[in-house]
Protein backbone atom coordinates (compact mmCIF):
# COMPACT_ATOMS: atom_id res chain seq x y z
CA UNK A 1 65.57 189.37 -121.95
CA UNK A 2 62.49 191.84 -122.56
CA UNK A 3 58.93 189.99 -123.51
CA UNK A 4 57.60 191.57 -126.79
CA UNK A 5 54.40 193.03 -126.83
CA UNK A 6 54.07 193.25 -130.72
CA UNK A 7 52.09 190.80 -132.94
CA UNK A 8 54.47 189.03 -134.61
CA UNK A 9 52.94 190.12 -137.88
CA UNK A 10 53.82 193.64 -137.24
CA UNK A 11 57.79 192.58 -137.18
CA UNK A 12 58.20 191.01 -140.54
CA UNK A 13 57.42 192.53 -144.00
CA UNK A 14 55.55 189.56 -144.77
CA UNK A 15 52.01 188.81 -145.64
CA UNK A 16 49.78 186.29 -144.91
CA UNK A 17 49.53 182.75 -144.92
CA UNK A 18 53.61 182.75 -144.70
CA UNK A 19 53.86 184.44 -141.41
CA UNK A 20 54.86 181.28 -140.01
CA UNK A 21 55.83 181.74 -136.26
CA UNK A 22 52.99 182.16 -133.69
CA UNK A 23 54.77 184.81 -131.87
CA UNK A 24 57.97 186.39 -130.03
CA UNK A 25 58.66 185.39 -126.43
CA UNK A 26 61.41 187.33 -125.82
CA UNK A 27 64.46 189.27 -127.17
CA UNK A 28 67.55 191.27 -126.55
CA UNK A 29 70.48 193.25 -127.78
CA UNK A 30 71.75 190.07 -129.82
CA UNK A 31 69.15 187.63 -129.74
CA UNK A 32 65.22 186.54 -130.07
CA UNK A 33 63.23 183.63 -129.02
CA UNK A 34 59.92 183.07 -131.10
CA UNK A 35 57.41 180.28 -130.68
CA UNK A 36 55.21 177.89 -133.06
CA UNK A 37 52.46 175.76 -132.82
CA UNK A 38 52.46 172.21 -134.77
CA UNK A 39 49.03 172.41 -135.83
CA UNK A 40 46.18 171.30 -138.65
CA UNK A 41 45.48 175.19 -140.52
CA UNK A 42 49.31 176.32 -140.51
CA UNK A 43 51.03 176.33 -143.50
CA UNK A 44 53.18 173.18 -144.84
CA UNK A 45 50.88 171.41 -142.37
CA UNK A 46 50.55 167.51 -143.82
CA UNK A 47 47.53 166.17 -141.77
CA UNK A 48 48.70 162.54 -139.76
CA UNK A 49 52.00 163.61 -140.52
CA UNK A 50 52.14 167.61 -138.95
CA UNK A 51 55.33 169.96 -140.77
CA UNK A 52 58.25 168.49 -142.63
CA UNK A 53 61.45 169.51 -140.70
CA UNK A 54 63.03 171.23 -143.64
CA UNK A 55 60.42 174.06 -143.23
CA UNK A 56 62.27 174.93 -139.82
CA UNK A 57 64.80 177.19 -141.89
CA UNK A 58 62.25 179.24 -142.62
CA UNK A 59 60.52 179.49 -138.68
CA UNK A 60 64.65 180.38 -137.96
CA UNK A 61 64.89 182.75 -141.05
CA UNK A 62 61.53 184.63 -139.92
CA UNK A 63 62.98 184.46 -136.02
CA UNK A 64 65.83 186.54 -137.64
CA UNK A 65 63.39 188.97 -139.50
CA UNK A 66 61.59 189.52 -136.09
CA UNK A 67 64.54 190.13 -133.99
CA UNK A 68 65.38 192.75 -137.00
CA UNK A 69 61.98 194.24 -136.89
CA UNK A 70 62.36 194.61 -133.31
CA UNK A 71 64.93 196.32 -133.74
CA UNK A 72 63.74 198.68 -136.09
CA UNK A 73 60.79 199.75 -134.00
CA UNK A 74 63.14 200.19 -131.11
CA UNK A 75 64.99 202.08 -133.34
CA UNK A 76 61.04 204.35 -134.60
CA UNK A 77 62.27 202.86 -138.19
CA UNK A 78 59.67 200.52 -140.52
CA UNK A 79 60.42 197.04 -140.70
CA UNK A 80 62.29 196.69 -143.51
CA UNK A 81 62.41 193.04 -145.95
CA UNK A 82 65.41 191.07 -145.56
CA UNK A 83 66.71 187.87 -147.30
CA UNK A 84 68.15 184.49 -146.28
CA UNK A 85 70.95 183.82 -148.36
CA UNK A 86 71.93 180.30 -147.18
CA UNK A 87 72.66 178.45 -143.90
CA UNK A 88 75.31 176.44 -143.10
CA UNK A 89 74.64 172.52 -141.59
CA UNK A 90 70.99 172.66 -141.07
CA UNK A 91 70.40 169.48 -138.97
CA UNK A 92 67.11 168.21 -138.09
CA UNK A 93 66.90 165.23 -135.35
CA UNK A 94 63.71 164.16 -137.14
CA UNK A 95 61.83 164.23 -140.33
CA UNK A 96 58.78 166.10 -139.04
CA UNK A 97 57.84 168.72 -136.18
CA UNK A 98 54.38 166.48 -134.92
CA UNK A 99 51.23 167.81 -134.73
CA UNK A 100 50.92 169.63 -131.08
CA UNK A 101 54.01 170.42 -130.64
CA UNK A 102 55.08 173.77 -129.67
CA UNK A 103 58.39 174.84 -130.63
CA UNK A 104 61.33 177.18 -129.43
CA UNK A 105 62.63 178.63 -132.05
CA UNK A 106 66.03 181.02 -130.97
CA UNK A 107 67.97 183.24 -133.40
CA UNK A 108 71.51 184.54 -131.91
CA UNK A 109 73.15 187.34 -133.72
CA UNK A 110 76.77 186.35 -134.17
CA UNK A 111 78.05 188.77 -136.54
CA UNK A 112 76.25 191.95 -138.37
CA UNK A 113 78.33 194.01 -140.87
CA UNK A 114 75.60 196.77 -142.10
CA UNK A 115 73.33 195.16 -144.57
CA UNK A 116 75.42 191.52 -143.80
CA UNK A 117 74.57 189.45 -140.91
CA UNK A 118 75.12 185.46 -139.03
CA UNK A 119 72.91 183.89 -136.69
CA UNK A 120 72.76 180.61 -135.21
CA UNK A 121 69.42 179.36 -134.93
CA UNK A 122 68.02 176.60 -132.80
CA UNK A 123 64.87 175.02 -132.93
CA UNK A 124 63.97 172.84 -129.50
CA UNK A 125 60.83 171.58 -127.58
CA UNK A 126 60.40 170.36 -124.21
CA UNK A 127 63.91 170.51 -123.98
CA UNK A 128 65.12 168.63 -126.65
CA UNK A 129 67.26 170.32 -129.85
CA UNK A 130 65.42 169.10 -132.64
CA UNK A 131 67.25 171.44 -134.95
CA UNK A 132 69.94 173.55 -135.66
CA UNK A 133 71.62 175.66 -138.43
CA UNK A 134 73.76 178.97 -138.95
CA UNK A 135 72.02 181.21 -141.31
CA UNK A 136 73.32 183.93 -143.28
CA UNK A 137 71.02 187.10 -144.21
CA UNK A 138 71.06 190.66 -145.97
CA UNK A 139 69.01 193.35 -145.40
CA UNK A 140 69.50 196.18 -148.08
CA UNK A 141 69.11 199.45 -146.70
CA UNK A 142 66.49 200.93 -148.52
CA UNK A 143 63.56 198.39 -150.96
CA UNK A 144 63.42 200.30 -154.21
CA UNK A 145 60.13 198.24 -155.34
CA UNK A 146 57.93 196.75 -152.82
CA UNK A 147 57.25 193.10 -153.64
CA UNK A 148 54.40 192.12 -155.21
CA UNK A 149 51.49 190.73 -153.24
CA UNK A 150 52.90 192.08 -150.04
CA UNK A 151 51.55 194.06 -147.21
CA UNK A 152 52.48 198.01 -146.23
CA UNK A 153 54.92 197.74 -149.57
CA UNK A 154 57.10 195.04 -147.99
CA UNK A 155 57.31 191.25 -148.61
């Protein structure tokens, strides 16, 4: 595994508040490993209660975009947008990720057709698997319109 020396906003084609993860750890030819802080400021944050665990298809969604962007800027190519089009079992071993905790969040390339791709996606801390899903994304190859509100002409 290579560390990443990029701020995670520079891999995804989002703006902010919804960059959600904190940053990348690590990645490799098929896989990345991102990190996030349970904290009061970050967004879906519920104070006394921390982040609903629903939100952690999105922190596994956005590990895919990074390990894409990566990618890309291996590759000298712009991070491009890219879509979640559904997961398959998302299970959560708890209602909410608590305030202070940091998560692992790990996106594994199983399968990437082109534009088509599968991951499965685990979310752990301190060892424990507090969720998991298979997610299923599309990246078109070229963004006729950039989305509205977005930075650089991506969203």
């Amino acid at each position: 595994m290579r560390s990443c020396s990029y701020p995670i906003a520079d891999l995804l084609p989002h703006a902010p508040p919804m960059v959600l993860l904190d940053a990348v750890e690590s990645w490799d030819d098929d896989r990345a490993i991102a990190r996030v802080t349970i904290g009061p400021g970050i967004p879906f944050h519920q104070a006394g209660r921390g982040v609903p665990a629903h939100v952690g298809i999105e922190y596994m969604a956005q590990a895919c975009g990074a390990f894409a962007g990566l990618e890309a800027l291996a590759a000298g190519e712009p991070v491009r947008i890219g879509y979640l089009l559904g997961t398959r079992a998302y299970r959560a071993a708890l209602d909410w990720f608590a305030d202070g905790t940091q998560l692992t969040v790990s996106a594994v390339q199983v399968f990437r057709d082109g534009t088509m791709g599968v991951f499965d996606c685990a979310i752990t801390a301190d060892g424990r698997e507090l969720a998991t899903a298979q997610l299923n994304v599309y990246q078109p190859a070229e963004t006729a319109e950039p989305v509205s509100g977005s930075k650089a002409g991506h969203g």
